[in-house]
N, C-alpha and C. Protein backbone atom coordinates (compact mmCIF):
# COMPACT_ATOMS: atom_id res chain seq x y z
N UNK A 1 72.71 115.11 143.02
CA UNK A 1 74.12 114.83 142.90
C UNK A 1 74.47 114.24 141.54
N UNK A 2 73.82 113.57 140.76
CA UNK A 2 73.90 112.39 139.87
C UNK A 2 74.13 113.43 138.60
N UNK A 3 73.07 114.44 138.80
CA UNK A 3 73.04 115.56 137.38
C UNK A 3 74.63 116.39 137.46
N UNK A 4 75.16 116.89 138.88
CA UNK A 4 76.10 117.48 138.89
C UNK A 4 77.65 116.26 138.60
N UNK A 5 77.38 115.16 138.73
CA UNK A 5 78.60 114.11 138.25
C UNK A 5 78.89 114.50 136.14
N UNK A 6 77.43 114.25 135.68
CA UNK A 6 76.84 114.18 134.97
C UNK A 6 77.54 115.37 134.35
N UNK A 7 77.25 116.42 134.69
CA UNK A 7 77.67 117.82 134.48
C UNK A 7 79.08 117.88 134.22
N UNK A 8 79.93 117.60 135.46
CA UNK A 8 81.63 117.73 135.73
C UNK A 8 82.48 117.07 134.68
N UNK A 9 81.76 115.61 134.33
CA UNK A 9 82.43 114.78 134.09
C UNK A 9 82.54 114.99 132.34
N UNK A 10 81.36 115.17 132.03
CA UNK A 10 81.13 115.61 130.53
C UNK A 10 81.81 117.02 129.87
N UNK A 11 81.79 117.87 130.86
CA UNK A 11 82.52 118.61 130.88
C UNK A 11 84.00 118.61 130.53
N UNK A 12 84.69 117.80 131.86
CA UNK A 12 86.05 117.76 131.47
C UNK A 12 86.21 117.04 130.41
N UNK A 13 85.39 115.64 130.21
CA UNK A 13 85.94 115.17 128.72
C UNK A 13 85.80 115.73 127.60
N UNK A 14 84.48 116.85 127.30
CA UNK A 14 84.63 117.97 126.28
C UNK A 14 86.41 118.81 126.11
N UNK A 15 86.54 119.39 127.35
CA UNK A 15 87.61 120.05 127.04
C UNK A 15 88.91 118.98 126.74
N UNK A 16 88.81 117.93 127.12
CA UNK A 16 89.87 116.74 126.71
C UNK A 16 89.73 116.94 125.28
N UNK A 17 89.03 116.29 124.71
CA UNK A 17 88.98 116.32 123.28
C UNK A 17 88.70 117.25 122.76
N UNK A 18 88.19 118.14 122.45
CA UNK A 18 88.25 119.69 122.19
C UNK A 18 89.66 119.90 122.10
N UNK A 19 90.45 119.60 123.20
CA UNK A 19 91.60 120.14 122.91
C UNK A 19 92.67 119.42 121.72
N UNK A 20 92.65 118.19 122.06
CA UNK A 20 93.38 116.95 121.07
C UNK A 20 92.46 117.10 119.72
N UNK A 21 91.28 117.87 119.16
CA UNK A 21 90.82 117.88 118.25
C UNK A 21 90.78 119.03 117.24
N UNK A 22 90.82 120.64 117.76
CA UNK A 22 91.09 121.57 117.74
C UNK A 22 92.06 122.35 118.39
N UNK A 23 92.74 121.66 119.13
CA UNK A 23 93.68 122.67 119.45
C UNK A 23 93.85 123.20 120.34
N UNK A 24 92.70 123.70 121.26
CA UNK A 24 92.30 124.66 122.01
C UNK A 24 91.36 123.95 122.97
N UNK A 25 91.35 124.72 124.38
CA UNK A 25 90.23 124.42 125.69
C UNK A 25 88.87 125.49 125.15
N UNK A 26 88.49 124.98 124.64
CA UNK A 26 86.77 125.98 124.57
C UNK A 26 85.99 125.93 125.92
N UNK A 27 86.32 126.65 126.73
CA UNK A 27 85.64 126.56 127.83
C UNK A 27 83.62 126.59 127.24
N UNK A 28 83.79 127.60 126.67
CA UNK A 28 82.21 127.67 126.84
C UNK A 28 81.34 126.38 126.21
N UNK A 29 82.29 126.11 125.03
CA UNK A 29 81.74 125.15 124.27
C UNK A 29 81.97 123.76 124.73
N UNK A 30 82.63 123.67 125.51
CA UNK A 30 82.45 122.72 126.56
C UNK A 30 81.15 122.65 127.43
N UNK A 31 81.61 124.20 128.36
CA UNK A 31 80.38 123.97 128.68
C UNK A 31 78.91 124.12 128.63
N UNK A 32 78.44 124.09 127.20
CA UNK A 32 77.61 124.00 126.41
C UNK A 32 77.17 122.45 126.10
N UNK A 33 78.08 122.04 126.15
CA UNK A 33 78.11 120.34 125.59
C UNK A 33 77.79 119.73 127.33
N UNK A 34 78.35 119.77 127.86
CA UNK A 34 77.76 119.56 129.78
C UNK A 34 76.74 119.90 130.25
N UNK A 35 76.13 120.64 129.25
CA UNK A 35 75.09 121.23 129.89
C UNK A 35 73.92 120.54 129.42
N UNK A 36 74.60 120.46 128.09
CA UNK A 36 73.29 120.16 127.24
C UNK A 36 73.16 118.24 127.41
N UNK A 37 73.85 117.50 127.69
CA UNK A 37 74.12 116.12 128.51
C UNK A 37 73.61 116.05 129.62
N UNK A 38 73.55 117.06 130.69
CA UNK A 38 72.79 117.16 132.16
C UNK A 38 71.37 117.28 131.51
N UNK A 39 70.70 118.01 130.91
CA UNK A 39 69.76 118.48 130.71
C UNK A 39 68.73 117.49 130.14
N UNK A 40 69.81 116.52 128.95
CA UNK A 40 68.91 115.10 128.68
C UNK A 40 69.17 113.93 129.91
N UNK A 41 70.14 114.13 130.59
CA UNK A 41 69.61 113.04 131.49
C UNK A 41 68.66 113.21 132.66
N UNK A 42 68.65 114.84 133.05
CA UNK A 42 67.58 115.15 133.91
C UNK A 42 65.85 115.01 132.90
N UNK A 43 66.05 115.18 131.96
CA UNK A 43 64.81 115.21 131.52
C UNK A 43 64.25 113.65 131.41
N UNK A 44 65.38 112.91 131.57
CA UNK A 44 65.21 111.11 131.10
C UNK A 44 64.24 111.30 132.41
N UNK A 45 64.48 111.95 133.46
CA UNK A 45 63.91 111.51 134.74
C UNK A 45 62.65 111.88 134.84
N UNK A 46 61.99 112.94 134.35
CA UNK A 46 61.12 113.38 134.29
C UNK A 46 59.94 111.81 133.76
N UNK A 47 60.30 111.05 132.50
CA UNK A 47 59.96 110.06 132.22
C UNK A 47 59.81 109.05 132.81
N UNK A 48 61.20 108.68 133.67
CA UNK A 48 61.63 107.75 134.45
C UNK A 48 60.80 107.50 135.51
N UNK A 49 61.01 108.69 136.00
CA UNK A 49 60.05 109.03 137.65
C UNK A 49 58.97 110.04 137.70
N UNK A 50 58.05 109.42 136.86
CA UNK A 50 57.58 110.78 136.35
C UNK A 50 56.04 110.83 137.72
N UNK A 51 56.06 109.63 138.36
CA UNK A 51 54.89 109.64 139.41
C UNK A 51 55.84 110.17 140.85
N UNK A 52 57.11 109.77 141.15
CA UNK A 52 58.02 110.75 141.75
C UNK A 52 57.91 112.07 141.80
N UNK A 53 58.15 112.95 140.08
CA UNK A 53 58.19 114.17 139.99
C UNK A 53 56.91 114.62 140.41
N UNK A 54 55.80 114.31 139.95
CA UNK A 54 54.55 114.59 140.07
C UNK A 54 54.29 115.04 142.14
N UNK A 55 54.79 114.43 142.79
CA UNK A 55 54.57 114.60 144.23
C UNK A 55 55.78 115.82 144.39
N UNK A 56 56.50 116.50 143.68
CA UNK A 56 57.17 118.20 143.70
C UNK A 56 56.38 118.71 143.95
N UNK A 57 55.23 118.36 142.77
CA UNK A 57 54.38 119.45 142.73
C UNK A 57 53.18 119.61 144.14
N UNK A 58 53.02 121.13 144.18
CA UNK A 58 52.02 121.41 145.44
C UNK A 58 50.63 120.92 144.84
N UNK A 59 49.53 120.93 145.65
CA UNK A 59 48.28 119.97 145.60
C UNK A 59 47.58 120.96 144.46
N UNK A 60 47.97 122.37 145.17
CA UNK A 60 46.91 123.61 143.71
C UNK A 60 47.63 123.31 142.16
N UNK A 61 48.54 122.94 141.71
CA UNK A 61 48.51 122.50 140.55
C UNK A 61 48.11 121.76 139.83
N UNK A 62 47.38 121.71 138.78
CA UNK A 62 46.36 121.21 138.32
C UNK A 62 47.39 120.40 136.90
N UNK A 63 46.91 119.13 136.42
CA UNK A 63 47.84 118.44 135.67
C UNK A 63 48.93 118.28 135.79
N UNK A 64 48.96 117.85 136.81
CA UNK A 64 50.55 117.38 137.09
C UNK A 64 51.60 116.56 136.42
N UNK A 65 50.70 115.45 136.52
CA UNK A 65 51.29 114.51 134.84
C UNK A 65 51.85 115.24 134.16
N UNK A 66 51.39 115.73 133.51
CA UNK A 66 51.31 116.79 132.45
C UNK A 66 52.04 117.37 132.31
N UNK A 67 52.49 118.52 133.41
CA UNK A 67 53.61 119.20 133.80
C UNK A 67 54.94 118.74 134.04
N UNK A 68 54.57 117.45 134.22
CA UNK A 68 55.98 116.92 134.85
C UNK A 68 56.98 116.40 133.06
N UNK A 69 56.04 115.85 132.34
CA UNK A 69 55.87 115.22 131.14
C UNK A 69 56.90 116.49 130.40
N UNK A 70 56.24 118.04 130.23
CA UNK A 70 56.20 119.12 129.97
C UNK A 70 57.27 119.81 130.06
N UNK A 71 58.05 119.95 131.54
CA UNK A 71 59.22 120.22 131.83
C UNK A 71 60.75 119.18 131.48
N UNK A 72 60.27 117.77 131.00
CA UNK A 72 60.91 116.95 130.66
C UNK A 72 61.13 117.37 128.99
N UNK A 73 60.12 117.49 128.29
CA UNK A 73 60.39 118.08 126.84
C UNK A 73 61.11 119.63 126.77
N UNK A 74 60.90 121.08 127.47
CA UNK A 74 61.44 121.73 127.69
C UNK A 74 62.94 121.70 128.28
N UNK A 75 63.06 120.19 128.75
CA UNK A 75 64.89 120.21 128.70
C UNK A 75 65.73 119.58 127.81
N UNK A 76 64.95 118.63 126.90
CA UNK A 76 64.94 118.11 126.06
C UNK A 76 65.16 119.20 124.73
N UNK A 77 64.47 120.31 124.63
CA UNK A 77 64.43 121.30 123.03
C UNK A 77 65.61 122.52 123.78
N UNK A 78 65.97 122.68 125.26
CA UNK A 78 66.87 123.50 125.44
C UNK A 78 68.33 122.56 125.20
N UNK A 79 68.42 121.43 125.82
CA UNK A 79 69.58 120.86 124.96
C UNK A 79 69.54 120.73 123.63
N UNK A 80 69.10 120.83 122.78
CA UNK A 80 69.49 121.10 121.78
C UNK A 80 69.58 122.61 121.42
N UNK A 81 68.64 123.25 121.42
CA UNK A 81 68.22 124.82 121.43
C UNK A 81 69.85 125.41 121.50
N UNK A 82 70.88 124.48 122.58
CA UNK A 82 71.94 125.49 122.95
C UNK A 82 72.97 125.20 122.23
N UNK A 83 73.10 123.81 121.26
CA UNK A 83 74.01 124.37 119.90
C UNK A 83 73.08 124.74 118.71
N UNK A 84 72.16 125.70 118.71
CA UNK A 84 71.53 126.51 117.16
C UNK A 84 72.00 128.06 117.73
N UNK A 85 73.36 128.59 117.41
CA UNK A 85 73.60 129.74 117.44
C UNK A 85 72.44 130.77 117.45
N UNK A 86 71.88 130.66 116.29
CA UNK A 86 70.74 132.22 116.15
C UNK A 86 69.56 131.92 117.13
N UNK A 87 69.75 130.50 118.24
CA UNK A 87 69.00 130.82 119.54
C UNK A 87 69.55 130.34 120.95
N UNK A 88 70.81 130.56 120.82
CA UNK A 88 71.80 130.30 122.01
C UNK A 88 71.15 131.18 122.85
N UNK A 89 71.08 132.32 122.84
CA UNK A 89 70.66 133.54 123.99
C UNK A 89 69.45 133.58 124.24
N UNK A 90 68.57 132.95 123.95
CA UNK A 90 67.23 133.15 123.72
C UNK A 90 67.18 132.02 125.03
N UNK A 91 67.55 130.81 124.30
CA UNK A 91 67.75 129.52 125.42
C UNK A 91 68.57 129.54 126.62
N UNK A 92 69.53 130.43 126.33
CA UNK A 92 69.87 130.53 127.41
C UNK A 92 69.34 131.88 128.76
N UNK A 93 68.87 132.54 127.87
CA UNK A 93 67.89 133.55 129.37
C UNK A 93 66.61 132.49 129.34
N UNK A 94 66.50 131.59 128.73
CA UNK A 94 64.92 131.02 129.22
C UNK A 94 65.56 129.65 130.22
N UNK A 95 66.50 129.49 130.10
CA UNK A 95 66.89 128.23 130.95
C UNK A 95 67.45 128.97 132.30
N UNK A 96 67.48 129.84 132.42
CA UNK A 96 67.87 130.87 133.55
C UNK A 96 66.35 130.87 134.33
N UNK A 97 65.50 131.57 133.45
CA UNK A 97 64.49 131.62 134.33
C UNK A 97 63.79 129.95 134.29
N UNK A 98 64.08 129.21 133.81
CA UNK A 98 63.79 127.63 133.86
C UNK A 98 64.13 127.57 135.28
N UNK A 99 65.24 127.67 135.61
CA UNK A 99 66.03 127.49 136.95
C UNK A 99 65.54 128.26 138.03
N UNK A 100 65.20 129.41 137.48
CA UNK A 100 64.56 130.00 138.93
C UNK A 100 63.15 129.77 139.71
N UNK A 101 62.38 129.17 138.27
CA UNK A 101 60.85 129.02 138.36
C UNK A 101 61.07 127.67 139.18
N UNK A 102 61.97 126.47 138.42
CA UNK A 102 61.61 125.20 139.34
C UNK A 102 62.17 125.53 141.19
N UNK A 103 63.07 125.71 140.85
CA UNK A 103 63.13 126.08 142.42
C UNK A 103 62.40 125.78 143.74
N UNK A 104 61.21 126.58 143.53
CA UNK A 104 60.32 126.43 144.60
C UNK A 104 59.58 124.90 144.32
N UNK A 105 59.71 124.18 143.41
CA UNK A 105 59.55 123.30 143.24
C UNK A 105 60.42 122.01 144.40
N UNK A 106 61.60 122.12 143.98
CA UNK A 106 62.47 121.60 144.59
C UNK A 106 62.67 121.45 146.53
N UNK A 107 62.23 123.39 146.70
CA UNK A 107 61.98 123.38 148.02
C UNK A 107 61.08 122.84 148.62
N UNK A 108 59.65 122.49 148.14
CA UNK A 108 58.70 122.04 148.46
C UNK A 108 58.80 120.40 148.57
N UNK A 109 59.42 119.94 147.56
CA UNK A 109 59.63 118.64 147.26
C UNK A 109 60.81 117.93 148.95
N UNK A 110 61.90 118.89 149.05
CA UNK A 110 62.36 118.35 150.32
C UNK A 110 61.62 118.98 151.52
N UNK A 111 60.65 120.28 151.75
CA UNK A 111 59.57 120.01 152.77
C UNK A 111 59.21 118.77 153.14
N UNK A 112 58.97 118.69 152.29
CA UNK A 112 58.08 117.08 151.95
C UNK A 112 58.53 115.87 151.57
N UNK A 113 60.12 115.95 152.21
CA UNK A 113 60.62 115.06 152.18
C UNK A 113 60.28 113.91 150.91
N UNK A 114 60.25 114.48 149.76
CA UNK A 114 60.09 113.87 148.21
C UNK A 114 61.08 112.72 148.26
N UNK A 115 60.84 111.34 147.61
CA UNK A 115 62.03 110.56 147.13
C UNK A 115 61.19 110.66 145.43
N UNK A 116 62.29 111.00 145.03
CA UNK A 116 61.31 111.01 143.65
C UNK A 116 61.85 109.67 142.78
N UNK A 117 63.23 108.76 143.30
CA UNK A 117 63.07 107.80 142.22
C UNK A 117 62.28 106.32 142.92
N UNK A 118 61.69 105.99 143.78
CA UNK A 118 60.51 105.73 144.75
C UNK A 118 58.87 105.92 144.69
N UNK A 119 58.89 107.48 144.27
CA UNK A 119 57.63 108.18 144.55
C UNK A 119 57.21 107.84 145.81
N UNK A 120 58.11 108.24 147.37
CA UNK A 120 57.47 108.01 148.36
C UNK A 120 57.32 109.68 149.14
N UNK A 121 57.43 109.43 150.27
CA UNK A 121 57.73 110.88 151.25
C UNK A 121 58.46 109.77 152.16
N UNK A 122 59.79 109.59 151.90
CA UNK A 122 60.70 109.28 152.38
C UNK A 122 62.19 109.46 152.35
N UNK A 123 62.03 110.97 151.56
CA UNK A 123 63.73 111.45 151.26
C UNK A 123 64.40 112.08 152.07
N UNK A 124 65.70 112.93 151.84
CA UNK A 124 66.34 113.09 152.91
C UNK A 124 65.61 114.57 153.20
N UNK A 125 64.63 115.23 152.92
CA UNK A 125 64.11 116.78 153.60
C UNK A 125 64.93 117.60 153.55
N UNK A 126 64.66 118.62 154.42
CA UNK A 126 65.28 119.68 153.98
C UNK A 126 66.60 119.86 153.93
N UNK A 127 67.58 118.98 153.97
CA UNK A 127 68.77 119.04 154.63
C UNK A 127 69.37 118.90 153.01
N UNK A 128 68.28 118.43 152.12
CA UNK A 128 68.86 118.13 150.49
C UNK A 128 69.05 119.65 150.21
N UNK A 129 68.46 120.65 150.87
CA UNK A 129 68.05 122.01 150.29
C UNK A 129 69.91 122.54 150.21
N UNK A 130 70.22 122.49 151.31
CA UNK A 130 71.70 123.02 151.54
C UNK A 130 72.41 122.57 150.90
N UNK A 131 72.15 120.87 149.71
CA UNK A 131 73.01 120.89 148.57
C UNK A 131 72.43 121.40 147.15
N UNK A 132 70.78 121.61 147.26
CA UNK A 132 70.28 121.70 145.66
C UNK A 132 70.12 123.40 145.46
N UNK A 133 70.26 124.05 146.32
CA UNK A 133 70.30 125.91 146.34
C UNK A 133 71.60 126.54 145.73
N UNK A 134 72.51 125.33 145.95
CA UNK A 134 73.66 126.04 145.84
C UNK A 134 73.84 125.20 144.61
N UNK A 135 73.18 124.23 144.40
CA UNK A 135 73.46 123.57 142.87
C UNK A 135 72.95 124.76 141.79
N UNK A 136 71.70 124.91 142.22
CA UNK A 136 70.68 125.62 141.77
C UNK A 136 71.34 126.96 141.03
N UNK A 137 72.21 127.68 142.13
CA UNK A 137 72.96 128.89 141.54
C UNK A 137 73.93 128.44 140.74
N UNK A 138 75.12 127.71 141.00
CA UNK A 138 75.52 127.15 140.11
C UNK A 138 75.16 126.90 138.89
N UNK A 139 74.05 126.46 137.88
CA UNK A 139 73.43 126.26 136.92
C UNK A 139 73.42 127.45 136.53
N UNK A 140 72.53 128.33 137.27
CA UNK A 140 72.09 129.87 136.61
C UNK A 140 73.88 130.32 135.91
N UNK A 141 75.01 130.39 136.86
CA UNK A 141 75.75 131.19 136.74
C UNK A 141 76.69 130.15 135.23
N UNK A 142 76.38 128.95 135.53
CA UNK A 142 76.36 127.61 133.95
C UNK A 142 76.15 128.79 132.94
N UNK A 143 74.97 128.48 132.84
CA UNK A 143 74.15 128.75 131.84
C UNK A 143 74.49 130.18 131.16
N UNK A 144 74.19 130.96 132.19
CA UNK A 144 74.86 132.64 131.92
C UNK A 144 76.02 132.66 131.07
N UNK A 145 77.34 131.84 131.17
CA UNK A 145 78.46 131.98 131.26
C UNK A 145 78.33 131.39 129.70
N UNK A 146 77.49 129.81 129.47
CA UNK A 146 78.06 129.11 128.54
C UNK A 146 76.71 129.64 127.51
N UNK A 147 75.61 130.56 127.55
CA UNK A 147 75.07 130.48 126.40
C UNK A 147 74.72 132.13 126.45
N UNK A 148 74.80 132.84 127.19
CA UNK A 148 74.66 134.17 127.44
C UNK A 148 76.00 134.96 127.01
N UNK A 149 76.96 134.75 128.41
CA UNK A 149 78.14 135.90 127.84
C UNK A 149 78.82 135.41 126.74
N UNK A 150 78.87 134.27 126.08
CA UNK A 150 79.31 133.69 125.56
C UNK A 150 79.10 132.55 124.47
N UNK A 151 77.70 133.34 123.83
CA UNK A 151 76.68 132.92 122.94
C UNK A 151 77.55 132.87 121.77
């Protein structure tokens, strides 16, 4: 929930000032700037909770640390990645499939009833799924919109 506040809110104040500054609602470049603000505060978490994130992961993954560490820098070089024009599209089909790969991550994590800012197995289960699937698409169709059709 915290990433999608995160998201909305940065958002509308982009197009606030965007507009009182230029003139104009830049939708995309707004939401380019929302995106790329979600993306460093989700990655803060990766740091934050990084023995949390680590219990996403299923038992066959090997370096977890690691990974968790890993996917925190990969959101870290795509927020920025998505204001360098000559690799807007690049970042943005790789943050697409970013989104699709963690996924099963996520599902596993409320199997397993994950609290990741805790690191317990005491979260809300699967019932988080019916809000983070539909977050989940949401992002893809983000991302598409603000660095794809509109690179």
């Amino acid at each position: 929930m915290k990433p999608l506040v995160v998201l909305f809110s940065v958002f509308i104040i982009s197009m606030i000032l965007l507009k009182i500054f230029r003139g104009s609602y830049e939708f995309a470049q707004s939401a380019r700037i929302a995106l790329s603000a979600m993306l460093l505060f989700t990655a803060l978490g990766h740091f934050v909770f990084t023995k949390g994130m680590t219990l996403m992961l299923p038992d066959f993954i090997p370096y977890k640390t690691a990974v968790v560490y890993a996917t925190g820098v990969i959101e870290i070089a795509a927020a920025i990645g998505l204001f360098v024009p000559s690799m807007r599209l690049l970042v943005g089909w790789l943050l697409i499939i970013f989104f699709v790969l963690i996924l099963p991550a996520n599902i596993y994590a409320a199997i397993h009833k994950v609290d990741i800012q805790n690191a317990t197995f005491g979260g809300n289960g699967v019932a988080y799924l019916w809000f983070r699937i539909p977050m989940q698409i949401l992002l893809i169709f983000w991302v598409y919109y603000s660095a794809v059709k509109f690179h």
